[in-house]
Protein backbone atom coordinates (compact mmCIF):
# COMPACT_ATOMS: atom_id res chain seq x y z
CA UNK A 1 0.00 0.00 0.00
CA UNK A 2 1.58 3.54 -1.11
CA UNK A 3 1.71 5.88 1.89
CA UNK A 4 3.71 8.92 2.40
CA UNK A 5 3.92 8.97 5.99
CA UNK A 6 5.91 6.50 6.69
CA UNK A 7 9.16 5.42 4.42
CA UNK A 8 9.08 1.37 5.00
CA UNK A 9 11.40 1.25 2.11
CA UNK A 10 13.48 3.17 3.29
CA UNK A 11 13.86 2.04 6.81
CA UNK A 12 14.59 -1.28 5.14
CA UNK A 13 17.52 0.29 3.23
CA UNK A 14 19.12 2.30 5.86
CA UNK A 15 18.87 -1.29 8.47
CA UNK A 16 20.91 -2.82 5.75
CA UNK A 17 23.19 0.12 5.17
CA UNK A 18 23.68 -0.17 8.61
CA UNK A 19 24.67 -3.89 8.74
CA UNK A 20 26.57 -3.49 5.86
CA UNK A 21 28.75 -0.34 6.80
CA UNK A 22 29.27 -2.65 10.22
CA UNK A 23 30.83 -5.73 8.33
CA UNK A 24 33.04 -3.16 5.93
CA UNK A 25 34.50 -1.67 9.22
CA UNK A 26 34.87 -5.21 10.69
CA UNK A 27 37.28 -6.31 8.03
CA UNK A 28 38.93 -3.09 7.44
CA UNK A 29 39.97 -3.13 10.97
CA UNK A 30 41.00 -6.66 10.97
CA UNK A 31 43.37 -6.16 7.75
CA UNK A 32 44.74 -2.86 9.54
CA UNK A 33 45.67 -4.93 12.85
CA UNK A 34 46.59 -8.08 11.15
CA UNK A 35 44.50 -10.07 13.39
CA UNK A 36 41.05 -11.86 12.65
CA UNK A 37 40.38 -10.67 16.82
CA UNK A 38 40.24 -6.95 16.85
CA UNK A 39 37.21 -7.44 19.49
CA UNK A 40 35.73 -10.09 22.35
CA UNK A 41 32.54 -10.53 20.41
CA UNK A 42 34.92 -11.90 17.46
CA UNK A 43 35.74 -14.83 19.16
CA UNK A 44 36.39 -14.52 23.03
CA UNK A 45 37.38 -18.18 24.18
CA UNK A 46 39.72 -17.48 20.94
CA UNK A 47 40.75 -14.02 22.99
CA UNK A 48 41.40 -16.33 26.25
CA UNK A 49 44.00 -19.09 24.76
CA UNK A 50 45.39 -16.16 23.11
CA UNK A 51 46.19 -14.26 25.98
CA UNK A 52 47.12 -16.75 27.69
CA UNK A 53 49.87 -17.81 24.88
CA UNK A 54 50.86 -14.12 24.60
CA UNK A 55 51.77 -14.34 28.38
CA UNK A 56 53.51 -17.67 28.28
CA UNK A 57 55.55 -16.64 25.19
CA UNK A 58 56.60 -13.16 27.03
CA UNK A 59 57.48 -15.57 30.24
CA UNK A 60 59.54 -17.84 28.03
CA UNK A 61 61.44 -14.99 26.16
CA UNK A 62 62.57 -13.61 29.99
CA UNK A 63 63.39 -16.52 30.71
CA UNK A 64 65.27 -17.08 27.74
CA UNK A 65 67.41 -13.81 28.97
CA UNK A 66 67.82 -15.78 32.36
CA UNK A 67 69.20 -18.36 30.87
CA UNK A 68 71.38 -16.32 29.21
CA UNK A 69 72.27 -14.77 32.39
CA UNK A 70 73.02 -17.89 34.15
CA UNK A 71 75.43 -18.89 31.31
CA UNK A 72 77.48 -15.68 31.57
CA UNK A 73 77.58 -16.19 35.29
CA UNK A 74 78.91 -19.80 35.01
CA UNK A 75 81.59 -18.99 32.50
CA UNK A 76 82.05 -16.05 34.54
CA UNK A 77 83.04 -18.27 37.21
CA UNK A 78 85.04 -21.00 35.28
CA UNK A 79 87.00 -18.73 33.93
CA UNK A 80 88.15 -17.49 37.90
CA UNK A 81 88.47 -21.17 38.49
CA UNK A 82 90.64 -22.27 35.61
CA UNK A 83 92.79 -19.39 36.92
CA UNK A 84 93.17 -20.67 40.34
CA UNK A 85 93.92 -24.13 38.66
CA UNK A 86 96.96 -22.75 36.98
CA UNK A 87 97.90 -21.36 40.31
CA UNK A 88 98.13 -24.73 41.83
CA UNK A 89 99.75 -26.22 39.56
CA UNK A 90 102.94 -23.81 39.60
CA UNK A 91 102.50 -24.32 43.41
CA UNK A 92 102.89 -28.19 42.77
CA UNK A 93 105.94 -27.57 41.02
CA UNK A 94 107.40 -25.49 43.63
CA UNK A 95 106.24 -27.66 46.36
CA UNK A 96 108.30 -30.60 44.43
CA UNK A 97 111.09 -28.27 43.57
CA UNK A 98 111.34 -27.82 47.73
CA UNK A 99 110.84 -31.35 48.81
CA UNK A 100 113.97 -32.34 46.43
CA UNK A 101 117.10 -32.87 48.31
CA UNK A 102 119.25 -30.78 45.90
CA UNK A 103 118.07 -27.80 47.39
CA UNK A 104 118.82 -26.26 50.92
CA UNK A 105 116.80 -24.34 53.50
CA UNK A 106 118.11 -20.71 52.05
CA UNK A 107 116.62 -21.66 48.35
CA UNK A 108 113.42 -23.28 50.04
CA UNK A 109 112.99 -19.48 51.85
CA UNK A 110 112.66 -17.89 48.04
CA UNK A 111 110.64 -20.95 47.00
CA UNK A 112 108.51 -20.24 49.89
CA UNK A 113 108.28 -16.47 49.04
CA UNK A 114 106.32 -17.08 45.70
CA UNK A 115 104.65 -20.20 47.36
CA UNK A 116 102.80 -17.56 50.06
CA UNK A 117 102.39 -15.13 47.20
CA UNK A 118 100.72 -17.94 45.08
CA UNK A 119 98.41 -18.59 48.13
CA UNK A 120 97.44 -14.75 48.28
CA UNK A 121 96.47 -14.43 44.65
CA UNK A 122 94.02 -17.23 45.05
CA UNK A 123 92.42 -15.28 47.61
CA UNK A 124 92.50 -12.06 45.24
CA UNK A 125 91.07 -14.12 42.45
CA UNK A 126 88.13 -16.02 44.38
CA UNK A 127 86.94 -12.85 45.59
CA UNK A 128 87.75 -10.76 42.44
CA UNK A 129 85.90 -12.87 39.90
CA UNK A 130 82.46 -10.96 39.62
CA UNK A 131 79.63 -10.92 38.22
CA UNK A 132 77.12 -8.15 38.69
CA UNK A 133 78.71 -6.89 41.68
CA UNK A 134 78.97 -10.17 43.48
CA UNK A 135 81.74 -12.36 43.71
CA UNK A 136 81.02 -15.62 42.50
CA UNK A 137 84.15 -17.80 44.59
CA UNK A 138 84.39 -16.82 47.95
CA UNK A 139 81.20 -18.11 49.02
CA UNK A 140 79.39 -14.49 49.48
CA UNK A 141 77.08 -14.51 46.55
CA UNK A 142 73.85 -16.14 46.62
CA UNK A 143 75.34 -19.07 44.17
CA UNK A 144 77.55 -19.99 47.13
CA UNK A 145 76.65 -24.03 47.12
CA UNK A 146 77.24 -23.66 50.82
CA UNK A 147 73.92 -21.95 51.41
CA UNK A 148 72.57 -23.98 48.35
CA UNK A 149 73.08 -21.39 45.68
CA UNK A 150 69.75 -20.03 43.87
CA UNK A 151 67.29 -20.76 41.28
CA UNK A 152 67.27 -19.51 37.98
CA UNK A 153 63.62 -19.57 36.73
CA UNK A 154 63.76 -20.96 33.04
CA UNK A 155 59.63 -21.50 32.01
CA UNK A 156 56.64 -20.46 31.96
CA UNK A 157 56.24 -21.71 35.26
CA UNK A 158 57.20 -20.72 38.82
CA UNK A 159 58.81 -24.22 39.32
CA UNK A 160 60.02 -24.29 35.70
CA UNK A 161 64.06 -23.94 37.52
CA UNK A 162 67.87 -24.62 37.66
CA UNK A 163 69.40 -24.44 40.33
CA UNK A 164 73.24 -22.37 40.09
CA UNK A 165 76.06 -23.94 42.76
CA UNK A 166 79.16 -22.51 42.62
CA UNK A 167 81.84 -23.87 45.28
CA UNK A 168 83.81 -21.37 46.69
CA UNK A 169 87.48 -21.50 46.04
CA UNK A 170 88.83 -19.56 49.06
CA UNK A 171 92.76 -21.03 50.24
CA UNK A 172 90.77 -21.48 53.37
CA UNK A 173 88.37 -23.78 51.32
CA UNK A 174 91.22 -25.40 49.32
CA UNK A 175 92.62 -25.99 52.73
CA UNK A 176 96.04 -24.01 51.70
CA UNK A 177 94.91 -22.06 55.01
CA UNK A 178 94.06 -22.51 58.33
CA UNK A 179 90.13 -21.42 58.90
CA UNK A 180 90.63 -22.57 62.31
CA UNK A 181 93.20 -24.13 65.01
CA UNK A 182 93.84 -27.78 63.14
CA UNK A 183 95.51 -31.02 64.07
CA UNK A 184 98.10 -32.98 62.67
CA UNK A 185 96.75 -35.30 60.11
CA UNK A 186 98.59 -38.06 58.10
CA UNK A 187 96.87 -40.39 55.48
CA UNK A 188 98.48 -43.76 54.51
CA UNK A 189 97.41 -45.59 51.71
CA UNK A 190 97.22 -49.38 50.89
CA UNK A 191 97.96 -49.72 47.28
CA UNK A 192 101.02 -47.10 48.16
CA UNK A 193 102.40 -49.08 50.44
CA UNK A 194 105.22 -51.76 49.33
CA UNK A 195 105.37 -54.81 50.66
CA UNK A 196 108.12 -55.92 53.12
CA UNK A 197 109.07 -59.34 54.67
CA UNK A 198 109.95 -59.88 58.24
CA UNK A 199 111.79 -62.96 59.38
CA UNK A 200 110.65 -65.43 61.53
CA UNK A 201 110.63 -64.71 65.48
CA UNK A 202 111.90 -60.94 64.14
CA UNK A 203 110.24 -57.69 64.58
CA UNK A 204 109.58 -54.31 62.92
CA UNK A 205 108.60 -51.44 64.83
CA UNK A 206 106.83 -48.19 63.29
CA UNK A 207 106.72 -45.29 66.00
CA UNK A 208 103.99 -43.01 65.58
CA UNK A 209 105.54 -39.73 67.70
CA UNK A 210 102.96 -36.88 68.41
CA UNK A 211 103.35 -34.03 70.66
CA UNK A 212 101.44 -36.47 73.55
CA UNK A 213 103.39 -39.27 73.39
CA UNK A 214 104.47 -42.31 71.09
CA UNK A 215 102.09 -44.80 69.68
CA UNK A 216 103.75 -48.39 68.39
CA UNK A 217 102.64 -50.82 65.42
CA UNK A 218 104.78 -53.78 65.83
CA UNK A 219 104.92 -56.71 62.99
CA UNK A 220 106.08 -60.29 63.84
CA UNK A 221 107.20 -62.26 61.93
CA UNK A 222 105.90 -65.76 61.81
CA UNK A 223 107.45 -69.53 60.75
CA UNK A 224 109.37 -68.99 57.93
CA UNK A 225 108.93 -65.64 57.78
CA UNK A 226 106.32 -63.27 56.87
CA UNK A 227 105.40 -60.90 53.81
CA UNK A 228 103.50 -58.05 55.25
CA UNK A 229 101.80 -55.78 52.72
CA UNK A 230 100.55 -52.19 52.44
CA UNK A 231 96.87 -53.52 53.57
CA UNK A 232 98.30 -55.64 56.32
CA UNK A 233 99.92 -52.33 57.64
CA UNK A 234 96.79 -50.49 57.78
CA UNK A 235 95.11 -53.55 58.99
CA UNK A 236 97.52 -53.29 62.10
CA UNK A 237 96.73 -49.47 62.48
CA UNK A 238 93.13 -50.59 62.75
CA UNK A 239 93.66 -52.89 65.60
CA UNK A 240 94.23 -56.45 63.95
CA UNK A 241 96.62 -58.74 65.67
CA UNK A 242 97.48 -61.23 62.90
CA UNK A 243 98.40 -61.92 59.45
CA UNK A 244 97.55 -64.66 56.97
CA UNK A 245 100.96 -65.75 57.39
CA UNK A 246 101.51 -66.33 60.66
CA UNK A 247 102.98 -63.53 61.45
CA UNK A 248 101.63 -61.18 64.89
CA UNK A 249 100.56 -57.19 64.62
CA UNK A 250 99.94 -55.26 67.76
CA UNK A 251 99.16 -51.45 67.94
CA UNK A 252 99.61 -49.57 71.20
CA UNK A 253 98.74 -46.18 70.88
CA UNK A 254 99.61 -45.75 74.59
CA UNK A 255 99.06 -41.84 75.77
CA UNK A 256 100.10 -40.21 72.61
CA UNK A 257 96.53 -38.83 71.90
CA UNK A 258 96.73 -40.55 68.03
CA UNK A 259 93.26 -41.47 66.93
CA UNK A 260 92.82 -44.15 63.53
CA UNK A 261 89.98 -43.54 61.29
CA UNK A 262 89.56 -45.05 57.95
CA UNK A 263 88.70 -48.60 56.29
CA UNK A 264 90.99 -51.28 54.22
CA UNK A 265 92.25 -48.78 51.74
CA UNK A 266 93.46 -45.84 53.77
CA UNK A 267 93.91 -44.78 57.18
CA UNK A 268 93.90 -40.96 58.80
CA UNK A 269 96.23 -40.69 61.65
CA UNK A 270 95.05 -37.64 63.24
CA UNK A 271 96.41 -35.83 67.19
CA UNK A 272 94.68 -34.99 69.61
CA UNK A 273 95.99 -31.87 69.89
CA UNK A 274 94.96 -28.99 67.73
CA UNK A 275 97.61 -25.75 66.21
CA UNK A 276 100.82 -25.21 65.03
CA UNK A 277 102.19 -27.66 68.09
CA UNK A 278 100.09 -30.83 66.83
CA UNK A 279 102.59 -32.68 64.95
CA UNK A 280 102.85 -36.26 63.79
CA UNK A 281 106.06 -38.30 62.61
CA UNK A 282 106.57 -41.64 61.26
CA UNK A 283 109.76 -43.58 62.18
CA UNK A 284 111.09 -47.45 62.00
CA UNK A 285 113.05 -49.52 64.46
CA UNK A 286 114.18 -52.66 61.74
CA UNK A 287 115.49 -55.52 63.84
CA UNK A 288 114.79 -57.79 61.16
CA UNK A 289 118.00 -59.94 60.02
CA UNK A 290 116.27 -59.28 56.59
CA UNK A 291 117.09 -55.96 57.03
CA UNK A 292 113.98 -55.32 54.74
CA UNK A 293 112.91 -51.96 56.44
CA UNK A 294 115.34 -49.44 58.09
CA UNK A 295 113.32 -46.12 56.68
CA UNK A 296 109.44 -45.50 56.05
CA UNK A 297 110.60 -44.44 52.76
CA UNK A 298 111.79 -47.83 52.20
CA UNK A 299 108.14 -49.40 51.81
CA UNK A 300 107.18 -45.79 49.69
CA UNK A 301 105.65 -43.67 52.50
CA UNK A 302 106.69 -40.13 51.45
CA UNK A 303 105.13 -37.61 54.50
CA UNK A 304 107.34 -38.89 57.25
CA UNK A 305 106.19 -36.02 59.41
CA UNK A 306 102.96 -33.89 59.28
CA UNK A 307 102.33 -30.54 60.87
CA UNK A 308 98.74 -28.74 62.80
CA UNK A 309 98.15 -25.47 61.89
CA UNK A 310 96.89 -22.42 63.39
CA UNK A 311 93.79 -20.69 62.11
CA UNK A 312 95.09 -18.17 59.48
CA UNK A 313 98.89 -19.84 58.99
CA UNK A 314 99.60 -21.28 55.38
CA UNK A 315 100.70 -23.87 54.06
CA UNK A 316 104.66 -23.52 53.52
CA UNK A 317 107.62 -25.37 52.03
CA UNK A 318 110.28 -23.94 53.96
CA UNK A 319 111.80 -27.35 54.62
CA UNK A 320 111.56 -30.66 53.01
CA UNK A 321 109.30 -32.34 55.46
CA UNK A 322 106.76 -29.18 55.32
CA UNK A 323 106.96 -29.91 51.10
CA UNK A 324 106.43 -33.22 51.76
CA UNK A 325 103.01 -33.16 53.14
CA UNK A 326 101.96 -29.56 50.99
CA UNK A 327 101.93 -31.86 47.81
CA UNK A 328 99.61 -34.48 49.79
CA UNK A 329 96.98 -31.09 50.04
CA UNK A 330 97.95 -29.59 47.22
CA UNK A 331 96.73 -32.70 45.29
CA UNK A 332 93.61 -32.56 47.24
CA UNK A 333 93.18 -28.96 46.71
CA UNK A 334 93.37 -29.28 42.89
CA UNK A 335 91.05 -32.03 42.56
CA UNK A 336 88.55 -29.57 44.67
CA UNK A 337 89.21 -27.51 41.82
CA UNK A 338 88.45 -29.88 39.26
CA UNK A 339 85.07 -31.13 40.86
CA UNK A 340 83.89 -27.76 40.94
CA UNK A 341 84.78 -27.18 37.40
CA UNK A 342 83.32 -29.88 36.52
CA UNK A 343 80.31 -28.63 38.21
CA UNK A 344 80.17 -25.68 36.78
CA UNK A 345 80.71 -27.20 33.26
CA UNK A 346 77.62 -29.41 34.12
CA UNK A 347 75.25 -26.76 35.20
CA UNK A 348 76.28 -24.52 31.93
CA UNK A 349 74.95 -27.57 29.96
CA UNK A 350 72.14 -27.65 31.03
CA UNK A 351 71.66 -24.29 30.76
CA UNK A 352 72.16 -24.18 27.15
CA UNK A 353 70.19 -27.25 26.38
CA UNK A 354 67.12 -24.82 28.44
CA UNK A 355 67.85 -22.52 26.19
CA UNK A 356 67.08 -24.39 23.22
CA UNK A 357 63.97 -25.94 24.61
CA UNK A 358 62.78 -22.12 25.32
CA UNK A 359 63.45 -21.26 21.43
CA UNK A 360 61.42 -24.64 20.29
CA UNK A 361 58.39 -23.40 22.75
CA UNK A 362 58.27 -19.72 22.22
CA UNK A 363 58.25 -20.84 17.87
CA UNK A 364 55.76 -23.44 18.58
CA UNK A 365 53.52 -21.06 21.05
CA UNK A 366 53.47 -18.25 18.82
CA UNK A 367 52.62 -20.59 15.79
CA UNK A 368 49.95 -21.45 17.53
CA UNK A 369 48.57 -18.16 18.29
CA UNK A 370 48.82 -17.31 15.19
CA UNK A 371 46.43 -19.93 13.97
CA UNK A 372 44.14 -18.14 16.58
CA UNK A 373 44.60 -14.55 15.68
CA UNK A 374 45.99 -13.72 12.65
CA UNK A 375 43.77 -13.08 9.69
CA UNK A 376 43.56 -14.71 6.55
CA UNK A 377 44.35 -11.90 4.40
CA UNK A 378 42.83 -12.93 1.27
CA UNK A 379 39.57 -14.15 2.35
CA UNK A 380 38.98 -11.13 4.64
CA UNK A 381 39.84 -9.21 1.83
CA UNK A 382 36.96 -10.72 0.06
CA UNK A 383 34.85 -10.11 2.74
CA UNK A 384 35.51 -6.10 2.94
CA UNK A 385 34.98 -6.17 -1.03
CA UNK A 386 31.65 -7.72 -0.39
CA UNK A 387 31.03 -5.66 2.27
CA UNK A 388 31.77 -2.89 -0.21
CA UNK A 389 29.35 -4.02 -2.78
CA UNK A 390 26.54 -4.35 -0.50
CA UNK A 391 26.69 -0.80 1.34
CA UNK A 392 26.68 0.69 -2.55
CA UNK A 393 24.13 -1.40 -2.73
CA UNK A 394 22.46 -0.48 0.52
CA UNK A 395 22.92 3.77 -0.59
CA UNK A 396 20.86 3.30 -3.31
CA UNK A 397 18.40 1.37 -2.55
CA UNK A 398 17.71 3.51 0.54
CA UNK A 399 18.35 6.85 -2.42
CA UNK A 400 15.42 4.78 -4.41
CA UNK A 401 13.36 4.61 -1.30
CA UNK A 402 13.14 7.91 -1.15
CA UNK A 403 12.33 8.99 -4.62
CA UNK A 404 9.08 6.91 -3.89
CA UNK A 405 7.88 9.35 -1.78
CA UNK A 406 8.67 12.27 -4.18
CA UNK A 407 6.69 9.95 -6.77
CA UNK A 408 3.43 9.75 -5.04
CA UNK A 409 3.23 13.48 -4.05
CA UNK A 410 2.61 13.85 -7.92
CA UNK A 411 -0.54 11.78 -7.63
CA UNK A 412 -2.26 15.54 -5.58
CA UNK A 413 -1.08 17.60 -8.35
C-alpha cells in the first residue's frame, strides 16, 4: 500500500546500510591490525588461549634472557676457576722443587716467598671474579653451594628452575689455610704401600711420635717368615693382631693422643691436639735380620712427618718435610678444583640445552597463536569487497526509497 507517511522502504535500506557499513569496518579493521580478533565478540574463548599464549611466550622470552644470564655467570666463574687451577699447579711444582734434596733451606725461603704469594692471589682471584657486583668464589654470593646457591627460573612456570652452585674457592676452602686451630693429620694408603718381609721370630717397629706421646705398630714375623703388605699395615693401624701368614701385629697407641679412622684402603692418623704444636712423625726400628725396612721411605711412604696449623697460617715449604706433606693437600686442593669445574661445566649444559627448549616453545607457542589470531588476508579481503558491494548497494536502494515518496506526491497535483 503507497503511503507517504511512513518510508518502510526506506527504513529497510538504511537497516541494511547499517549492517553493511558494520561488516566493511569489521574487516577493514582486521586487515589494519593483522588479526582476525580486533574485538571479544569476534571470538572470546579465541581471545582467552590467546592471551594466555601471549603471556607464556613473554614468560619464556625472559626466561630465555635468564638463561642467558646464568650462562654468563657460570663462565664467569670458570673462567676465575681455571685461573686458580693454573695457580696450583705452579704451586705443585714449587712444592716438588722444595721437597727435592738438591736444594737447601736458604733456596726453600725464596721458594717459599712465591709459594705464600701464590696462596694470596688465590684469595684475590676467588673474591675478584664478579659478576654483577657479586663475587662468585668466595662463598658471598647467593650461588655460594654452601647456602645452596639459587634458582634460575627458566619456564613459563614458577617451578620451571635450575638451580646455580658454585663452590667457593677460598685457600681457606682449598685448605692451603688454616680457617681454624687444626691437628696434625697423616693419610696412609694401601695400594702405596710396598710390601716388606719380616723374618721369623723378628720384629719391625713403626713409631707413631705426636706431641702427647708415642704410639707403636709392631709386625712379627711368623714360621718362615712373613710378607707383610701395604693392607696388612693399615690392617695393624686398625687394631688387627694377625696376618695370613703367621705372622703377629699389635698397635699400642699408649698416651700419645693418636686417633685411627679409615677402612681397608686408607687410614687418617690424626692428634689430639689442635695448632701449630700438633705434629705427627713416622719412624722405623728394623730388627729384622732381613734388614727389609730401616726407613718408612723404604716401603714408599713419602710424608714422614705432618704438621697442625693455626687458624690463618699457610701452608709452607720452607723445609723438606713441610713440602712433603703440601703436595699431599695440594693434590687434594686441585682435585677440589676440578670437581667444581666440573660442576660448573655441568650446570652450563644444562643451561644451554634450556635454552634451546625455550626457542622450540616460544616458535611453537606463537605458531599457535597465530592460527588463533591472525587473519587470513585474502579471504577477509573478500569479505571487505563484499562488504563494499553491498553498502553501494544499501545507498541506493535507501536513495530509491526515497524517490518513492517524491513519486506519489505527484498523484495531488
Amino acid at each position: 500500500m503507497p503511503v507517504i507517511s511512513t518510508n518502510t522502504a526506506a527504513n529497510s535500506a538504511v537497516r541494511y546500510l547499517n549492517i553493511n557499513a558494520s561488516e566493511q569496518s569489521s574487516s577493514l579493521s582486521k586487515l589494519a591490525s593483522g588479526s582476525r580478533i580486533t574485538q571479544a565478540s569476534d571470538d572470546a574463548a579465541g581471545l582467552a588461549i590467546s592471551t594466555r599464549i601471549s603471556s607464556d611466550v613473554a614468560t619464556l622470552n625472559q626466561a630465555a634472557t635468564n638463561s642467558s644470564h646464568a650462562v654468563s655467570v657460570l663462565q664467569t666463574a670458570d673462567g676465575g676457576a681455571s685461573n686458580i687451577s693454573d695457580i696450583l699447579e705452579r704451586m705443585k711444582t714449587l712444592a716438588t722443587e722444595s721437597a727435592s734434596g738438591t736444594v737447601t733451606d736458604d733456596e726453600r725461603t725464596y721458594i717459599d716467598a712465591e709459594f705464600q704469594e701464590l696462596t694470596e692471589q688465590i684469595d684475590t682471584i676467588a673474591t675478584g671474579t664478579r659478576f654483577n657486583g657479586a663475587s662468585l668464589l668466595d662463598g658471598t654470593s647467593a650461588f655460594a653451594a654452601s647456602t645452596g646457591g639459587t634458582a634460575i627460573v627458566v619456564g613459563s612456570s614458577s617451578d620451571d628452575t635450575i638451580n646455580v652452585s658454585i663452590a667457593s674457592l677460598t685457600s681457606a676452602d682449598l685448605g692451603l689455610v688454616a680457617s681454624s686451630d687444626t691437628a696434625a693429620g697423616m693419610t696412609l694408603d694401601a695400594d702405596s704401600i710396598d710390601q716388606f718381609s719380616v723374618d721369623e721370630g723378628e720384629t719391625v717397629v713403626f713409631n707413631l711420635k705426636t706431641e702427647t706421646g708415642t704410639a707403636t705398630l709392631t709386625l712379627t714375623g711368623g714360621t718362615g717368615g712373613t710378607t707383610f703388605t701395604g693392607a696388612d699395615l693399615i690392617a695393624g693401624l686398625q687394631g688387627t693382631t694377625a696376618s695370613e701368614d703367621g705372622g703377629t701385629m699389635a698397635f699400642d697407641a699408649g698416651t700419645s693422643g693418636l686417633t685411627v679412622d679409615g677402612d681397608d684402603d686408607s687410614v687418617t692418623l690424626k692428634s689430639s691436639v689442635e695448632g701449630s704444636s700438633s705434629s705427627i712423625s713416622l719412624s722405623v726400628d728394623g730388627t729384622s735380620t732381613s734388614d727389609a725396612v730401616s726407613n718408612v721411605s723404604d716401603i714408599g711412604i713419602d710424608v714422614s712427618t705432618a704438621k697442625g696449623m693455626d687458624a690463618g697460617e699457610s701452608l709452607n715449604v720452607k723445609t723438606q718435610d713441610a713440602a712433603n706433606a703440601v703436595l699431599d693437600k695440594l693434590d687434594k686442593a686441585i682435585d677440589t678444583v676440578s670437581a667444581a669445574r666440573a660442576s660448573i661445566g655441568a650446570q652450563e649444559s644444562r643451561f644451554e640445552f634450556s635454552s634451546e627448549s625455550i626457542a622450540t616453545q616460544v616458535e611453537n607457542l606463537e605458531s599457535a597463536n597465530s592460527a588463533i589470531t591472525d587473519v587470513d588476508v585474502a579471504s577477509e579481503e573478500a569479505k571487505l569487497a563484499s562488504a563494499e558491494v553491498k553498502v553501494q548497494a544499501a545507498v541506493a536502494a535507501a536513495s530509491s526509497a526515497n524517490d518513492m515518496t517524491q513519486n506519489l506526491l505527484k498523484l495531488l497535483q
